[in-house]
Protein backbone atom coordinates (compact mmCIF):
# COMPACT_ATOMS: atom_id res chain seq x y z
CA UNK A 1 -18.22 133.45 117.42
CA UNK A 2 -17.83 131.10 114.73
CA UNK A 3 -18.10 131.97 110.94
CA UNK A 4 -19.17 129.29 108.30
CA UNK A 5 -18.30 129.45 104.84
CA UNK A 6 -20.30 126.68 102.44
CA UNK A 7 -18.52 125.84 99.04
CA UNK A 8 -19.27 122.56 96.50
CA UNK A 9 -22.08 123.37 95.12
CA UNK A 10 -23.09 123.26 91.43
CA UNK A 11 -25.34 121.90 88.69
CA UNK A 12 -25.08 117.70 88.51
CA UNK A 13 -27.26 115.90 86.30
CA UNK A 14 -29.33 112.66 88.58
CA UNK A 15 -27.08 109.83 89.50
CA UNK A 16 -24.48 112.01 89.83
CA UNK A 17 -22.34 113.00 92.90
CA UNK A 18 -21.47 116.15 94.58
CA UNK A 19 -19.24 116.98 97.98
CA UNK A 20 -20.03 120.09 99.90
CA UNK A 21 -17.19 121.77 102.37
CA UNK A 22 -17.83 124.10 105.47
CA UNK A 23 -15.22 125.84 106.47
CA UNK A 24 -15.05 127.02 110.16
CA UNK A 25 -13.30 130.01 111.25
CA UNK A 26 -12.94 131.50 115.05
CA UNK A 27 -13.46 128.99 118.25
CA UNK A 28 -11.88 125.33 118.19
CA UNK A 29 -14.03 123.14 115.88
CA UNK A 30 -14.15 120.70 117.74
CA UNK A 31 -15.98 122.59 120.38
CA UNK A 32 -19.51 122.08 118.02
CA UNK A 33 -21.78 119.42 117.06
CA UNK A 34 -22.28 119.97 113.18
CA UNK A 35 -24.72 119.86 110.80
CA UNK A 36 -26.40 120.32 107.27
CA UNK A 37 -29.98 121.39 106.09
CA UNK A 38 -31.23 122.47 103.00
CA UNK A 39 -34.18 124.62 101.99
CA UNK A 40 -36.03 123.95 98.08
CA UNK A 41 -38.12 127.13 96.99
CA UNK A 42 -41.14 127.73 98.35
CA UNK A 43 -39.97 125.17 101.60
CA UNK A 44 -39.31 124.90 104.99
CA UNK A 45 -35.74 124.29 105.35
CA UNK A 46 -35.33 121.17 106.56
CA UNK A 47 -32.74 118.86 108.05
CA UNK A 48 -30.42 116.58 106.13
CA UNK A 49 -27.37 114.89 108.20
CA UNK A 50 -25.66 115.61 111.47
CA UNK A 51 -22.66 114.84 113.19
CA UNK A 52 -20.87 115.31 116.52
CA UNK A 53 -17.98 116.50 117.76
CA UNK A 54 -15.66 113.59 117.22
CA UNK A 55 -17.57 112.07 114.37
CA UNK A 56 -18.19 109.09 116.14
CA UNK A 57 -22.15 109.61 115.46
CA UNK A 58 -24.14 110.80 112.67
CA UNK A 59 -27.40 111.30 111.61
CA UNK A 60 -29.56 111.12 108.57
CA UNK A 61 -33.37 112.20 107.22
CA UNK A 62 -34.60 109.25 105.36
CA UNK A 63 -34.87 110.79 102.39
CA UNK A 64 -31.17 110.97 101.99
CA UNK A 65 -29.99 107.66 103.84
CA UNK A 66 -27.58 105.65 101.80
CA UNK A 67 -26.86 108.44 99.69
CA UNK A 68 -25.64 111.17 101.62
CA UNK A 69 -22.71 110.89 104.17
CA UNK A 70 -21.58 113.78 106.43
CA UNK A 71 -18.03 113.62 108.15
CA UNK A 72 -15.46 116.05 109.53
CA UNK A 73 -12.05 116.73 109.85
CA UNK A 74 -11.29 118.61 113.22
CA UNK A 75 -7.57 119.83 112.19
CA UNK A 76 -8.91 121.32 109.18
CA UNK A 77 -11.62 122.89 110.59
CA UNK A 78 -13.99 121.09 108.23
CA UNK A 79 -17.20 119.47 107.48
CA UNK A 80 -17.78 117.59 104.02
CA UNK A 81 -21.73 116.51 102.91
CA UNK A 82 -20.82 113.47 100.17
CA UNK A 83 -23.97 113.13 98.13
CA UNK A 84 -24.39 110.17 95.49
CA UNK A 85 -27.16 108.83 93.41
CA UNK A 86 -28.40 112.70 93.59
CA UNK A 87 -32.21 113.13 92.52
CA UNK A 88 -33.99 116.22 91.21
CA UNK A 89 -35.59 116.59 94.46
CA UNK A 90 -32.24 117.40 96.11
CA UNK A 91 -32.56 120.19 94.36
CA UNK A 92 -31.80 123.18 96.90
CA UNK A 93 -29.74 126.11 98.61
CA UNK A 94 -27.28 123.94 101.36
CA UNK A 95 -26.66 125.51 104.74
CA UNK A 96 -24.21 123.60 107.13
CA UNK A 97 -24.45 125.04 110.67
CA UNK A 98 -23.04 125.02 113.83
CA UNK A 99 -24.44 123.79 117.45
CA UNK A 100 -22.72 124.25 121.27
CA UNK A 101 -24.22 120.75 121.82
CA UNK A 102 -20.90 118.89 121.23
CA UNK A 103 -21.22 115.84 122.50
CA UNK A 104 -24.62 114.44 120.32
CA UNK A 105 -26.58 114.85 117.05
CA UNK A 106 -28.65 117.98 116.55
CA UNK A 107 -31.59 117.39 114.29
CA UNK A 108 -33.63 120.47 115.22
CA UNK A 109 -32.48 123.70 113.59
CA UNK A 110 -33.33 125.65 116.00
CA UNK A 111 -30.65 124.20 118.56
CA UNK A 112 -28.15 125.57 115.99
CA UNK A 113 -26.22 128.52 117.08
CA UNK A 114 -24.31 129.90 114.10
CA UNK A 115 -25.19 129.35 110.63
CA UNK A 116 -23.23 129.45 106.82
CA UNK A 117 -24.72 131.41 103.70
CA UNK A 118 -25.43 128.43 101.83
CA UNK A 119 -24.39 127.13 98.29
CA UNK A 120 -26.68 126.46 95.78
CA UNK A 121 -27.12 122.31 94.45
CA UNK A 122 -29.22 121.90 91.23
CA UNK A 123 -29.71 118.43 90.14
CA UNK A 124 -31.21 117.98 86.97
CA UNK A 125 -33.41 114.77 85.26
């Protein structure tokens, strides 16, 4: 088992930047490919960057390339979301999660196995 806590999120006005954290707690970090989607009312959640277990390869949806950069810390059990230039439509709850799949990118959510409560981003215009 692995629990995920989410924390970083806020209200930003556009252009501005915010940083989420995801804190892991229980098996070695390092034993999980990570991840972080994000879900707008009325939405699918959807996938937003991804990173495995070293950090050696990441992932991003277009629609937050060159704004958005995931990394991780292994000996502090963390993953960070960086997220510049921030646009209304970012607006949404944040969910980082957690997949068994170490050793590449996961961009499907439903080859995550554990998952964080989320943390709120507003961005407004």
């Amino acid at each position: 088992q692995v629990q995920l806590v989410e924390s970083g999120g806020g209200l930003v006005q556009a252009g501005g930047s915010l940083r989420l954290s995801c804190a892991a707690s229980g098996r070695t970090f390092s034993s999980y490919a990570m991840g972080w989607f994000r879900q707008a009312p009325g939405k699918a959640r959807e996938f937003v960057a991804a990173i495995n277990w070293s950090g050696g390869i990441t992932r991003y949806a277009d629609s937050v390339k060159g704004r958005f950069t995931i990394s991780r810390d292994n000996a502090k059990n963390t993953v960070y979301l960086q997220m510049d230039s921030l646009k209304p439509e970012d607006t949404a709850v944040y969910y980082c999660a957690a997949s068994f799949q170490k050793y590449v990118v996961v961009l499907e959510n439903s080859r995550y196995d554990y998952w964080g409560q989320g943390t709120q981003v507003t961005v407004s215009s």
